[in-house]
Protein backbone atom coordinates (compact mmCIF):
# COMPACT_ATOMS: atom_id res chain seq x y z
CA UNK A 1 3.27 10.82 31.91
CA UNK A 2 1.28 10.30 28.83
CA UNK A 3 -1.36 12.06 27.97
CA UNK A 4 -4.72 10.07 27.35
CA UNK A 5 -6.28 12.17 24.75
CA UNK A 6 -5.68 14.01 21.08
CA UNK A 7 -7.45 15.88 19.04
CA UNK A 8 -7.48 13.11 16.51
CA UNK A 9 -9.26 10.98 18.25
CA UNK A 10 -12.57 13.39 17.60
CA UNK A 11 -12.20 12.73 13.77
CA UNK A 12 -13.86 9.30 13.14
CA UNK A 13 -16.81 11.05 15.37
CA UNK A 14 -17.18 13.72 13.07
CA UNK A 15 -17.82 11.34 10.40
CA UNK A 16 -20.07 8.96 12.03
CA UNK A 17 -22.67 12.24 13.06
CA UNK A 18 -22.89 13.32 9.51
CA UNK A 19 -23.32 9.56 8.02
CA UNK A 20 -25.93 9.24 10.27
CA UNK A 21 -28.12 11.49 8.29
CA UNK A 22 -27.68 9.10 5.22
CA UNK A 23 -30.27 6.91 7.30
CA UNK A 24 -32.54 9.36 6.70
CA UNK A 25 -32.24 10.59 3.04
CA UNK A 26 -30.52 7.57 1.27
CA UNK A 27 -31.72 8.27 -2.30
CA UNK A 28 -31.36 10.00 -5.24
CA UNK A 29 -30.46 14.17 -4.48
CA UNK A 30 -30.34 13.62 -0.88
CA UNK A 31 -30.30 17.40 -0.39
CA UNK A 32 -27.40 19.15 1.65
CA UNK A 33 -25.79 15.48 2.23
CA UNK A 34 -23.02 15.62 0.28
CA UNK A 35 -21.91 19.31 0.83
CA UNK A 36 -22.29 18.11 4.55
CA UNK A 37 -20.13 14.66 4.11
CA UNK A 38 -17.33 16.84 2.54
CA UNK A 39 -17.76 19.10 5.07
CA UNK A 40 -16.99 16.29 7.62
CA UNK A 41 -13.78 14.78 5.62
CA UNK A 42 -12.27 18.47 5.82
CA UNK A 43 -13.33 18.51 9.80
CA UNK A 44 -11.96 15.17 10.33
CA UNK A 45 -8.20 16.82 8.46
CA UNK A 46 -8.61 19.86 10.54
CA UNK A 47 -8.66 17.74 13.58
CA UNK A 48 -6.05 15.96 12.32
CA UNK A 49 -4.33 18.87 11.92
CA UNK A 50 -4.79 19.98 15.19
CA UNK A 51 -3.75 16.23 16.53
CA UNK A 52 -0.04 17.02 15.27
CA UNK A 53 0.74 20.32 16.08
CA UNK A 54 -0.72 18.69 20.12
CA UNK A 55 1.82 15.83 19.34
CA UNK A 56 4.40 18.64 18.67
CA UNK A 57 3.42 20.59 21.61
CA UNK A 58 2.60 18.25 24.24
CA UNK A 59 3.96 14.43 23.28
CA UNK A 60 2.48 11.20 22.39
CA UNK A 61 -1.27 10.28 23.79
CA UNK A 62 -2.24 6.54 24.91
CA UNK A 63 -6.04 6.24 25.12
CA UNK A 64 -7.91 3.47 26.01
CA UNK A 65 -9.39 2.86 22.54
CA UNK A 66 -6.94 4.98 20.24
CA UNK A 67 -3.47 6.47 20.28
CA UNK A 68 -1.31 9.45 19.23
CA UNK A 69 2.34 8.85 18.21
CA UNK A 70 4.52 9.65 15.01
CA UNK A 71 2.96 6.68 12.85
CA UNK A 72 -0.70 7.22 14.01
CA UNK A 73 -0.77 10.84 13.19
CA UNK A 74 1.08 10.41 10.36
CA UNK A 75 -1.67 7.71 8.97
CA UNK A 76 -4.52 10.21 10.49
CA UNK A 77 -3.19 12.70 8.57
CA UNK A 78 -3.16 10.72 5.02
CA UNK A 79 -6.29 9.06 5.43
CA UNK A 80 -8.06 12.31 6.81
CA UNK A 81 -6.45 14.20 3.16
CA UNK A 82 -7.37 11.44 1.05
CA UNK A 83 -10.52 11.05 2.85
CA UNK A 84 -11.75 14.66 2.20
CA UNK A 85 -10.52 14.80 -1.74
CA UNK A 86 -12.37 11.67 -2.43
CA UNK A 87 -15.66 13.09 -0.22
CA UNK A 88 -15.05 16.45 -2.21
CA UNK A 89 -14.82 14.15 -5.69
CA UNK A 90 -17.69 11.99 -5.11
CA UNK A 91 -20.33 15.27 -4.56
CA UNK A 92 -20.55 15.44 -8.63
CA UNK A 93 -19.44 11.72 -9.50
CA UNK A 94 -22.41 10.31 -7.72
CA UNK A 95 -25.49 13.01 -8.59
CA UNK A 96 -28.34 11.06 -10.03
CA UNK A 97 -27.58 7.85 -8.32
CA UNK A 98 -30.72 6.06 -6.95
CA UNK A 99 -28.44 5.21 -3.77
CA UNK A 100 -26.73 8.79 -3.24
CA UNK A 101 -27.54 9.72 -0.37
CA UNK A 102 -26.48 6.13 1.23
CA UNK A 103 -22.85 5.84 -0.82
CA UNK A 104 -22.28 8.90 1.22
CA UNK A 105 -23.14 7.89 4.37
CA UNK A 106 -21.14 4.43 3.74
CA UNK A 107 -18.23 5.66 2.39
CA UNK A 108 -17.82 8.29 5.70
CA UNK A 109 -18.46 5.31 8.02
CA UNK A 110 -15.80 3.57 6.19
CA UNK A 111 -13.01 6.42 6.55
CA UNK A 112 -14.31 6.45 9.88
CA UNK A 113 -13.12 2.44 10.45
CA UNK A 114 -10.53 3.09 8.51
CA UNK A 115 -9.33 6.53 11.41
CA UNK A 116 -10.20 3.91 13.82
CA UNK A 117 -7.52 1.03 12.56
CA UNK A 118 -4.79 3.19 12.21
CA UNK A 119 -4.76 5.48 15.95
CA UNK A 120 -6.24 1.76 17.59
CA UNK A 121 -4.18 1.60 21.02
CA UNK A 122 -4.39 -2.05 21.12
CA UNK A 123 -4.92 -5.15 19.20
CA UNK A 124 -9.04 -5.81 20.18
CA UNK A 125 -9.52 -2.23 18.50
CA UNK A 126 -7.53 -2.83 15.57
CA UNK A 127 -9.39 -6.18 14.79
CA UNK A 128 -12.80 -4.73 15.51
CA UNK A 129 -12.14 -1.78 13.33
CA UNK A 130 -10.46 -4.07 10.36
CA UNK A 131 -14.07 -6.15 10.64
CA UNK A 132 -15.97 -2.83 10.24
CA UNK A 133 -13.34 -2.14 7.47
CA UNK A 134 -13.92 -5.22 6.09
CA UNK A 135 -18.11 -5.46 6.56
CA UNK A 136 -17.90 -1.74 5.34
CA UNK A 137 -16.04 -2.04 1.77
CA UNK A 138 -18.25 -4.97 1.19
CA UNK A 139 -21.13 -3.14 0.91
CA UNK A 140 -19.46 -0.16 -1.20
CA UNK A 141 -18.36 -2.95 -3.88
CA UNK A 142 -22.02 -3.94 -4.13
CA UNK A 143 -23.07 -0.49 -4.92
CA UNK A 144 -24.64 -2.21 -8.09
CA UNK A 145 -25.17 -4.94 -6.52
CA UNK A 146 -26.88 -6.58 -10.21
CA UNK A 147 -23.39 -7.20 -11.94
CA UNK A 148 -21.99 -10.53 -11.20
CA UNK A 149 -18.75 -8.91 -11.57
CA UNK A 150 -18.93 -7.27 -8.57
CA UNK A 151 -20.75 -9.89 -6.84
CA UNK A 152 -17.43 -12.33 -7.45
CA UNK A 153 -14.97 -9.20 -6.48
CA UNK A 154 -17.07 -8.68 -3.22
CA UNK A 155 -17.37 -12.34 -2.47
CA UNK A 156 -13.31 -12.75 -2.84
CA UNK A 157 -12.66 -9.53 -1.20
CA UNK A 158 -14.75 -10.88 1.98
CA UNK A 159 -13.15 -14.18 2.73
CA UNK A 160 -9.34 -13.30 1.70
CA UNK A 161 -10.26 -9.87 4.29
CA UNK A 162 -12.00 -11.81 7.16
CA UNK A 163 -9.30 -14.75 6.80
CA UNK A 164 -7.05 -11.88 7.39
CA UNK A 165 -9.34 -10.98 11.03
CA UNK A 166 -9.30 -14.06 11.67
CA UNK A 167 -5.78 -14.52 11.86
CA UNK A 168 -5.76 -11.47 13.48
CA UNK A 169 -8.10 -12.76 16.16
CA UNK A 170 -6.13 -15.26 16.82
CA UNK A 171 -2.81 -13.83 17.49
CA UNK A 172 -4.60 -11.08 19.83
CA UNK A 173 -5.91 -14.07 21.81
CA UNK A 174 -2.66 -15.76 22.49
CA UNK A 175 -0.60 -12.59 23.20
CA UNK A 176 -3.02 -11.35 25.58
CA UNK A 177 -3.03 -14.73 27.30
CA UNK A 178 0.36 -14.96 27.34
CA UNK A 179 1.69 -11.36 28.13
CA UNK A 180 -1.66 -10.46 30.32
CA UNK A 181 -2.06 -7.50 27.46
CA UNK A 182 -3.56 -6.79 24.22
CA UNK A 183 -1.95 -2.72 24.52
CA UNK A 184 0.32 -1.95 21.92
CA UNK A 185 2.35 -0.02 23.24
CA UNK A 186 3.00 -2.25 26.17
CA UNK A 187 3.91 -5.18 23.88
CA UNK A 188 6.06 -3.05 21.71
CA UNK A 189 7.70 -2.81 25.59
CA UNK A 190 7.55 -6.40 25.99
CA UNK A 191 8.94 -7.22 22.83
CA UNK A 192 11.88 -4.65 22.73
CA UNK A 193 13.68 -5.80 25.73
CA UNK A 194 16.74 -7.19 24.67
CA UNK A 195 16.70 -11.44 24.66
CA UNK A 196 13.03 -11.64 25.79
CA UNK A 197 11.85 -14.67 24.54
CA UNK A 198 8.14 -14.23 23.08
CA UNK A 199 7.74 -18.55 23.34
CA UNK A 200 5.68 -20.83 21.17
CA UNK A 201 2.91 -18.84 21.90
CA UNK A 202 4.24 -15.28 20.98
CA UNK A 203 5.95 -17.01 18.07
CA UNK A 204 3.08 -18.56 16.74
CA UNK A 205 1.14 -15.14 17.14
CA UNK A 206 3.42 -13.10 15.17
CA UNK A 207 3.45 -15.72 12.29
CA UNK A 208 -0.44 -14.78 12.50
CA UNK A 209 0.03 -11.47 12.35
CA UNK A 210 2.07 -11.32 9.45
CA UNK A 211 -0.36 -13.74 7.57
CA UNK A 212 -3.16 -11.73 8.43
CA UNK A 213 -1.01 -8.46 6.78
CA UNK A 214 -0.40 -10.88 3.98
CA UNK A 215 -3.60 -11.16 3.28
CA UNK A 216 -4.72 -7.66 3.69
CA UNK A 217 -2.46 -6.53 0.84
CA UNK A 218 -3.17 -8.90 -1.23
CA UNK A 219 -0.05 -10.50 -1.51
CA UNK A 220 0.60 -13.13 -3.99
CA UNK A 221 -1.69 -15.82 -4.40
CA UNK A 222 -4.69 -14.63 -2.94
CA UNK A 223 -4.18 -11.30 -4.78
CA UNK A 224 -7.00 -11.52 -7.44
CA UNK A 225 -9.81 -9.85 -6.00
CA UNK A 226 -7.85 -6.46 -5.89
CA UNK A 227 -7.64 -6.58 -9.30
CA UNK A 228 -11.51 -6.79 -9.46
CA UNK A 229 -12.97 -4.03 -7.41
CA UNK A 230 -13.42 -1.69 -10.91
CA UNK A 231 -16.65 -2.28 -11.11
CA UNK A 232 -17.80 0.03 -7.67
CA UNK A 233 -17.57 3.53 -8.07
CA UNK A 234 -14.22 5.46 -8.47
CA UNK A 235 -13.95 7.17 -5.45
CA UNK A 236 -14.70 3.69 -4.06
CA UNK A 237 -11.40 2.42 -6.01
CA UNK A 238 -9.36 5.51 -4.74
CA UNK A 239 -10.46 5.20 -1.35
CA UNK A 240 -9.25 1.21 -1.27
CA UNK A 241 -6.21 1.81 -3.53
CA UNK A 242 -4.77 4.94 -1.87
CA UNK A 243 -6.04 3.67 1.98
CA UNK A 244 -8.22 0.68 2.81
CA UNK A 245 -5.37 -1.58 1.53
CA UNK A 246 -2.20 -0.42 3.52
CA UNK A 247 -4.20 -1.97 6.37
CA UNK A 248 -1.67 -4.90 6.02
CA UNK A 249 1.27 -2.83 6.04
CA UNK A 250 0.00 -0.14 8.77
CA UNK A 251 -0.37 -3.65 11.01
CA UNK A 252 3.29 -4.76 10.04
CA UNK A 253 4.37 -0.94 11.11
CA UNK A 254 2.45 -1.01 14.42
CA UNK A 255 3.59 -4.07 15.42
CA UNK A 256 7.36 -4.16 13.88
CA UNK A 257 8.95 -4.88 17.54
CA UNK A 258 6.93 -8.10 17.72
CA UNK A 259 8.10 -8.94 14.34
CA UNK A 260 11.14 -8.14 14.26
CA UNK A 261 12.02 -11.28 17.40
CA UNK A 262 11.14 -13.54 14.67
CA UNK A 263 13.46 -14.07 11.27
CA UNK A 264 11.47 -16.42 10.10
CA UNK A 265 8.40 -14.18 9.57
CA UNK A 266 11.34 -11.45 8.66
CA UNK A 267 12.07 -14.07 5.89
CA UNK A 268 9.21 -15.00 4.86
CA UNK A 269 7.71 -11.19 4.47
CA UNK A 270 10.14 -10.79 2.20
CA UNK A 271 10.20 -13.58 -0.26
CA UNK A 272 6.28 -13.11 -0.33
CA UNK A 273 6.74 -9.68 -0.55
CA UNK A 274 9.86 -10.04 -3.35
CA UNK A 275 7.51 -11.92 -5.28
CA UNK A 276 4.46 -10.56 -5.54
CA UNK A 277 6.32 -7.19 -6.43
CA UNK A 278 7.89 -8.90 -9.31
CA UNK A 279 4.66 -11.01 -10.13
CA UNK A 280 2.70 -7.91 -10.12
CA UNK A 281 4.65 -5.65 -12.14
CA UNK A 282 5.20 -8.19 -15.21
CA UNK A 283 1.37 -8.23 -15.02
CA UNK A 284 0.89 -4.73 -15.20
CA UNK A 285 2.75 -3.70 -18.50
CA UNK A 286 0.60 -6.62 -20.27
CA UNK A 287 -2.75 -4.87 -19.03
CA UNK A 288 -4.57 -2.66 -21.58
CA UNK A 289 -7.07 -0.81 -19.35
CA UNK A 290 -5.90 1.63 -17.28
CA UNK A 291 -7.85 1.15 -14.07
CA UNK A 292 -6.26 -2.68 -14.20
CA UNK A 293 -3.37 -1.77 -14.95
CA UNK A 294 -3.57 0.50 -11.63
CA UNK A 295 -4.61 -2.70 -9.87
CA UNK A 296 -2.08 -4.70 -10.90
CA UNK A 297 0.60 -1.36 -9.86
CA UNK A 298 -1.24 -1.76 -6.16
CA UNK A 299 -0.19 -5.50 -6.43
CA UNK A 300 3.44 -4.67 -6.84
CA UNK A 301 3.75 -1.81 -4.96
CA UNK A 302 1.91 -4.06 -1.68
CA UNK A 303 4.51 -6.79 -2.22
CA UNK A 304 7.38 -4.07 -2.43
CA UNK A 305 5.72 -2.64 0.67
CA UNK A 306 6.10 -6.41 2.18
CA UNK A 307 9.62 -6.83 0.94
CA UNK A 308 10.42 -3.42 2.63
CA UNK A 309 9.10 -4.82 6.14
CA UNK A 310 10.98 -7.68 5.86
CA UNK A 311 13.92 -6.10 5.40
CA UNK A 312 13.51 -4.36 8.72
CA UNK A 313 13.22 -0.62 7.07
CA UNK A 314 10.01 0.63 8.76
CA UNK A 315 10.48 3.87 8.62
CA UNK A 316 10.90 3.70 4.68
CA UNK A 317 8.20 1.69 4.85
CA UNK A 318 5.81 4.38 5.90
CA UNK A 319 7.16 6.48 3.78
CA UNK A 320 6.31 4.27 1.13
CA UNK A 321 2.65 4.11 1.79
CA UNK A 322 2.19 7.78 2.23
CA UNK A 323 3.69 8.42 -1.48
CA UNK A 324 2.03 5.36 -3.01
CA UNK A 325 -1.33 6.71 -1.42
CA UNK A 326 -1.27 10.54 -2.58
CA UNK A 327 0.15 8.97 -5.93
CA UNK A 328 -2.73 6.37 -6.35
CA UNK A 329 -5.65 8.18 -5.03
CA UNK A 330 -4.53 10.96 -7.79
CA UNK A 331 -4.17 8.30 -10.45
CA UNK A 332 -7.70 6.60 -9.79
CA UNK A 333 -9.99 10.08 -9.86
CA UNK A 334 -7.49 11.14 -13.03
CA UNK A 335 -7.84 8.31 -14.99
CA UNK A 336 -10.61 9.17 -16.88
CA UNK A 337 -8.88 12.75 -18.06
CA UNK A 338 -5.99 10.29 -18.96
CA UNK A 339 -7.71 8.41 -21.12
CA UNK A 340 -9.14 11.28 -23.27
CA UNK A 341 -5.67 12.77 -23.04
CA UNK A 342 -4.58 9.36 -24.63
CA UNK A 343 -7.24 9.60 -26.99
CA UNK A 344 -6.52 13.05 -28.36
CA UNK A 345 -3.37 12.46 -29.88
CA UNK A 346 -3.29 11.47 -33.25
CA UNK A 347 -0.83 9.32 -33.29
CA UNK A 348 2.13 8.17 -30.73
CA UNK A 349 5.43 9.66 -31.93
CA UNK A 350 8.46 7.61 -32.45
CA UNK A 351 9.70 5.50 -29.61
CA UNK A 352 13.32 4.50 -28.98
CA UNK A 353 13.67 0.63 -28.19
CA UNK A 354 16.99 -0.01 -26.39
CA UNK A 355 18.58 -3.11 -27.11
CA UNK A 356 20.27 -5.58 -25.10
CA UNK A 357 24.09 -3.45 -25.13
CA UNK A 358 22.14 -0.03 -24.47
CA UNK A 359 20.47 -1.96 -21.56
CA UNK A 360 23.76 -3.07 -20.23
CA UNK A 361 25.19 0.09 -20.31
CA UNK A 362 22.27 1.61 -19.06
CA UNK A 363 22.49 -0.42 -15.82
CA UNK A 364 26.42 0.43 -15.66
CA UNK A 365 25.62 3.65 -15.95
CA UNK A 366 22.86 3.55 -13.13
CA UNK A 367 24.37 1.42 -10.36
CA UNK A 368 28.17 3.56 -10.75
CA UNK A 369 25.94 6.83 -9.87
CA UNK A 370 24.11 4.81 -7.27
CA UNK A 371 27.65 4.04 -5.79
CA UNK A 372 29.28 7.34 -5.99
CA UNK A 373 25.81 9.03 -4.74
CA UNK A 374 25.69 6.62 -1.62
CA UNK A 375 29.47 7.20 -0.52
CA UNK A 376 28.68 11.15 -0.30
CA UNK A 377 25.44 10.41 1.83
CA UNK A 378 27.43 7.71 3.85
CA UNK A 379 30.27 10.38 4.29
CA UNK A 380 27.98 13.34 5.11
CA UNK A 381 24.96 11.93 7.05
CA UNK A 382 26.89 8.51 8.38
CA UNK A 383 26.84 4.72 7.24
CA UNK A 384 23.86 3.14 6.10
CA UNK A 385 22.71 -0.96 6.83
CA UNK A 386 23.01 -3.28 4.44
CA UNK A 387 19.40 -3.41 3.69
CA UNK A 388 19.28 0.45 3.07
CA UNK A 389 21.72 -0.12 1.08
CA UNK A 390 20.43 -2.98 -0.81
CA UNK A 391 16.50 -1.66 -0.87
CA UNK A 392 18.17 1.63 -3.06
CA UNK A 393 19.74 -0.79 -5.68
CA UNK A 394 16.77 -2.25 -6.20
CA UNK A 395 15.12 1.27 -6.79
CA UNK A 396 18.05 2.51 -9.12
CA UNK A 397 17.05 -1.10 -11.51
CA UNK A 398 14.28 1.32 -12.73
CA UNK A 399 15.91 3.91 -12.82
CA UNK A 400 18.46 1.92 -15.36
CA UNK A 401 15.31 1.64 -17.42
CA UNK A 402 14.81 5.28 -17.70
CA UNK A 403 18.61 5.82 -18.83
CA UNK A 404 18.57 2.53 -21.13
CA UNK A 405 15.75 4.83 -23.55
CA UNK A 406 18.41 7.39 -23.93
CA UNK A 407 20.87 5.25 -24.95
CA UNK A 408 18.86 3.78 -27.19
CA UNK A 409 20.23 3.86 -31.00
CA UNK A 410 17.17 6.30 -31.80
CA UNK A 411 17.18 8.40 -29.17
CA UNK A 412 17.50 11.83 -29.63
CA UNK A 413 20.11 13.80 -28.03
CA UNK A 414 18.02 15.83 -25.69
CA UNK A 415 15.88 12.18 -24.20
CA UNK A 416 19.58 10.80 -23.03
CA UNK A 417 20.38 14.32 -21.27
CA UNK A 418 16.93 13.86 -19.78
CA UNK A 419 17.22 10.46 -18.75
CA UNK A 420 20.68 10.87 -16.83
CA UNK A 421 19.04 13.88 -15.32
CA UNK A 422 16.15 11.86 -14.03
CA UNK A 423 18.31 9.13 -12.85
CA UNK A 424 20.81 11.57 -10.46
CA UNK A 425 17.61 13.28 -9.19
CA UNK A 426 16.04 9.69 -8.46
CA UNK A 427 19.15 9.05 -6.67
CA UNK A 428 19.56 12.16 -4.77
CA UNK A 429 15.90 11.66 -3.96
CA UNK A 430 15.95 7.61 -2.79
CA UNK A 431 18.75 9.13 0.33
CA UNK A 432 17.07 12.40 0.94
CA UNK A 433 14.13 11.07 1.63
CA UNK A 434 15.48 8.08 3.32
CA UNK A 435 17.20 11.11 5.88
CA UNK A 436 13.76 12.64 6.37
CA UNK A 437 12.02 9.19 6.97
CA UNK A 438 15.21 8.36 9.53
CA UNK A 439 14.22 11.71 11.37
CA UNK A 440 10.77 11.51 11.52
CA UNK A 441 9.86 7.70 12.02
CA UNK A 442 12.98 6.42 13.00
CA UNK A 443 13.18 6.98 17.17
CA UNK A 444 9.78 6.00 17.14
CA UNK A 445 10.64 2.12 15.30
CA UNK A 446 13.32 -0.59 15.72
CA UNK A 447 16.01 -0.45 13.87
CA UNK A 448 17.04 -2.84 11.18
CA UNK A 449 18.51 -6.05 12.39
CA UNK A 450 22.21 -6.49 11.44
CA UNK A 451 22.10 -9.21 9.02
CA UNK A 452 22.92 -12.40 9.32
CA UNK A 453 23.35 -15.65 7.54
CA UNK A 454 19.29 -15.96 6.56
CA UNK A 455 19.32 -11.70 6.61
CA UNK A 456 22.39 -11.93 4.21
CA UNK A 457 20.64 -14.79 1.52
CA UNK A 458 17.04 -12.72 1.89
CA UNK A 459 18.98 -9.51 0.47
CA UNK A 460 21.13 -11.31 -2.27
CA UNK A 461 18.16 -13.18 -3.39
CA UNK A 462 16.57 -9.82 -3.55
CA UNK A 463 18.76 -7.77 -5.36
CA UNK A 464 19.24 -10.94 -8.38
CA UNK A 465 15.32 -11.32 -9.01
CA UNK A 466 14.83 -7.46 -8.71
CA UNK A 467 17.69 -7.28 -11.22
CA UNK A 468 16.61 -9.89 -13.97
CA UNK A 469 12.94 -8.64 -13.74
CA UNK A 470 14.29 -5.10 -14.49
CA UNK A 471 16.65 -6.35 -17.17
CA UNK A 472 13.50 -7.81 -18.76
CA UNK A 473 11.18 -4.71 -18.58
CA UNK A 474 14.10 -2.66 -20.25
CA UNK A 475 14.12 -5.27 -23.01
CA UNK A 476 10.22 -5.58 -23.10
CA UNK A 477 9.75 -3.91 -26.60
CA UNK A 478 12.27 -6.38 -27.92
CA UNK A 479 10.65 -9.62 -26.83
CA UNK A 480 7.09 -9.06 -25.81
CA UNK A 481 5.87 -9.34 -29.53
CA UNK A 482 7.90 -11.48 -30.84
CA UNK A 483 6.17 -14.51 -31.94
CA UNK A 484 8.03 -16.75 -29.47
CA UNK A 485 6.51 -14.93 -26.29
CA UNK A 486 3.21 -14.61 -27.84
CA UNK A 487 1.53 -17.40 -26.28
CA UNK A 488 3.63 -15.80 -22.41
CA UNK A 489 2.48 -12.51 -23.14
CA UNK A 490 -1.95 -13.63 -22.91
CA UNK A 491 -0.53 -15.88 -19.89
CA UNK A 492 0.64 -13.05 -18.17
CA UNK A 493 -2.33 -10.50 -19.25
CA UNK A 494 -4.43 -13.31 -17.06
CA UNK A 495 -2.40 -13.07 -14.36
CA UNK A 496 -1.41 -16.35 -14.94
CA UNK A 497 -5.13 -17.86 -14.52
CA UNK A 498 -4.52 -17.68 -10.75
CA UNK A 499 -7.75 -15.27 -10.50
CA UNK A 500 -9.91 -18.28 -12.28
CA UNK A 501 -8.23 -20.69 -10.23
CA UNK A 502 -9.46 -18.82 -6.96
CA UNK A 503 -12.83 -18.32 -8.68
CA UNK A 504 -13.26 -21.89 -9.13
CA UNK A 505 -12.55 -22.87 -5.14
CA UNK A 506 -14.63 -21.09 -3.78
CA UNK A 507 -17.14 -21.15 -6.63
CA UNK A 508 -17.04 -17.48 -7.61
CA UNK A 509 -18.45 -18.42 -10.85
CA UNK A 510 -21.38 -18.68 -9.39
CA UNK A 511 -23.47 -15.21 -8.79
CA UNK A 512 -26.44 -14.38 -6.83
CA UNK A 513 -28.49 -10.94 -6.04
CA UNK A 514 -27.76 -8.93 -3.48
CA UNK A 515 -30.09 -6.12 -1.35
């Protein structure tokens, strides 16, 4: 019998009493508030903590309102960590601030929404905790509420978010009136009985549910807005980087039996998906600021995220958002030392451009140690799907961008030992941690569907665009300032003028004051 309560389920309280004082000192120096907010985070990680080693002890806990299994606690545990280093940032970041005392006690309710959407034991939960999410982040955008800037950001942000709860209301209505339930884990049940037919209705939800995640992670073409949150606070941008946005995917995760039934919405997560990674990491190496250039990395990484879903690798999937998280909550409160780091050199030393035979080699080079490396770890640990399989050649087309500097003409003797180096750990690394992810996640998710015809087409069509995109970032020195790309190089630093194109429907040009 399942237990009905965890110790995790205490953490959102813990931050909801403290961010209640907020109310009463909101301004500037608000006293013992923010000793007492980072005191919370680190209470709300204890109890984390404390959540896992009862999930060790005792099993999995079904609540009413939240939930304790592998990928709850796991996501408790993240947000809870990043949730306490971004309290612990903000106590200096913010001093002086007219509104101190009230970033504080919005940016705990926030985590606290955030706790809430992740360990949510059914679908009405999740969608009332992605609404808080959503009213929430609003606010924390509009911390200067006087720049236009982030008037249009938090404008955007709003109706591509509450699109995404809509949706989201929507499918919860029709799967609780057809399957009588809106509990997750009895429609992960439902849906993992061999041949049960969800019908129109079940079919039509899950579409639903993966446009609301879709939206959430600002997949490609709504993606703008992400790119425009810079001007709130930083530990605002850490805390939507590193958290806020894997709502999408932690949805996808939850709910990967129900999505799974349908390879359409398999299909479609991962040409989206496919697509906005590659749309998002051109962008990127055009950007000149480093905070949009860490947008723009979100961007890719969400539609990689996407494309990982799709393929029916959940497991790596969560795996994916825990590393991208610790890595991108770091990058955000760091980027300031980078740029003085940047700033203190006198000048860049010399930089070895490959060209188009030291690329070639370079991706020889790469995909035989792929091949030898994943016929050990198929021998030792068993075979691996085709999507495994396929997701790892994908990977190793960067790491054939690492090797293709060493084999560069003017590359010194010492980068090309480097380079290999870093490609056989990368390698080693991609199936080790794949192992760990099996062990952990794996009982606990479906399994990737054998592929078919549409399965089959999804992951060639994959592998070619992931392998011409990567062919072109190895060759980017070559061509990106060369007079005939100058004109595609300013496309692509404007992301293609989608952003304006957004701005102009639903007249985000337009700015008005906010309280």
């Amino acid at each position: 019998m399942l237990s009905t309560f965890s110790l995790t389920f205490l953490a959102p309280i813990a931050l909801l009493f403290v961010a209640m004082l907020a109310v009463t000192t909101p301004g500037r120096r608000p006293g013992a508030l923010p000793q007492l907010s980072e005191l919370a985070a680190l209470a709300a990680l204890a109890l984390a903590v404390g959540g896992m080693i009862q999930f060790l002890l005792t099993g999995p806990a079904d609540g009413i309102v939240l939930r304790a299994d592998q990928v709850s606690i796991t996501m408790a545990l993240l947000v809870t960590f990043i949730g306490w280093i971004v309290m612990r940032y903000s106590r200096t970041y913010l001093v002086g601030e007219a509104r101190e005392g009230l970033f504080h006690g919005q940016m705990l309710i926030n985590l606290a929404a955030v706790l809430v959407f992740v360990q949510a034991a059914s679908l009405p939960i999740m969608l009332l905790a992605s609404i808080a999410i959503g009213l929430g982040l609003r606010r924390l955008l509009l911390f200067y509420p006087d720049r236009p800037e982030a008037q249009r950001a938090a404008t955007k942000f709003s109706l591509v978010w509450h699109a995404g709860d809509a949706a989201l209301l929507t499918a919860t209505a029709l799967l609780m009136l057809h399957f009588g339930t809106g509990n997750l884990l009895e429609l992960t049940s439902i849906a993992s009985v061999e041949d049960a037919g969800l019908g129109l209705a079940g079919g039509f939800a899950v579409g639903l549910i993966v446009l609301a995640a879709l939206l959430k992670t600002a997949a490609f073409p709504l993606h703008g807005w992400l790119t425009e949150v810079m001007e709130a606070p930083t530990p605002v941008s850490a805390l939507l980087h590193a958290g806020i946005i894997n709502a999408g995917g932690v949805l996808l995760i939850t709910c990967a039996a129900l999505i799974q039934t349908s390879p359409g919405a398999m299909a479609t997560l991962v040409m989206i998906g496919g697509f906005t990674a590659l749309f998002g990491a051109a962008v990127m190496l055009t950007q000149s600021a480093i905070k949009t250039s860490l947008a723009w990395s979100t961007v890719s990484q969400m539609g990689f995220l996407l494309l990982q879903c799709g393929l029916g690798l959940w497991a790596l999937a969560l795996l994916h958002i825990v590393a991208h998280s610790l890595y991108k909550a770091h990058a955000f409160l760091s980027s300031g030392g980078a740029v003085q780091a940047v700033a203190s050199l006198r000048r860049p030393g010399p930089v070895a451009v490959p060209n188009v035979s030291a690329v070639l080699k370079s991706f020889g080079m790469a995909l035989a140690l792929y091949a030898v490396t994943a016929t050990f770890f198929t021998i030792v640990l068993g075979p691996k799907t085709a999507q495994a399989l396929a997701l790892g050649a994908i990977l190793i087309f960067g790491v054939a961008y690492l090797v293709a500097q060493g084999l560069a003409d003017q590359a010194p003797t010492d980068l090309t030992k480097r380079t290999v180096t870093a490609s056989l750990v990368a390698t080693l690394a991609y199936f080790t941690f794949q192992a760990i992810a099996d062990t952990i996640w794996g009982p606990s998710l479906p399994a990737a569907p054998v592929p078919g015809p549409l399965e089959w087409a999804m992951i060639l069509l994959a592998l070619l665009s992931f392998g011409l995109i990567a062919f072109a970032q190895a060759l980017f020195p070559l061509w990106a300032h060369h007079p005939a790309t100058a004109g595609l190089r300013v496309h692509l630093a404007n992301g293609l003028y989608l952003n304006a194109l957004l701005d102009r429907t639903i007249g985000g040009f337009r700015t008005k004051s906010f309280d």
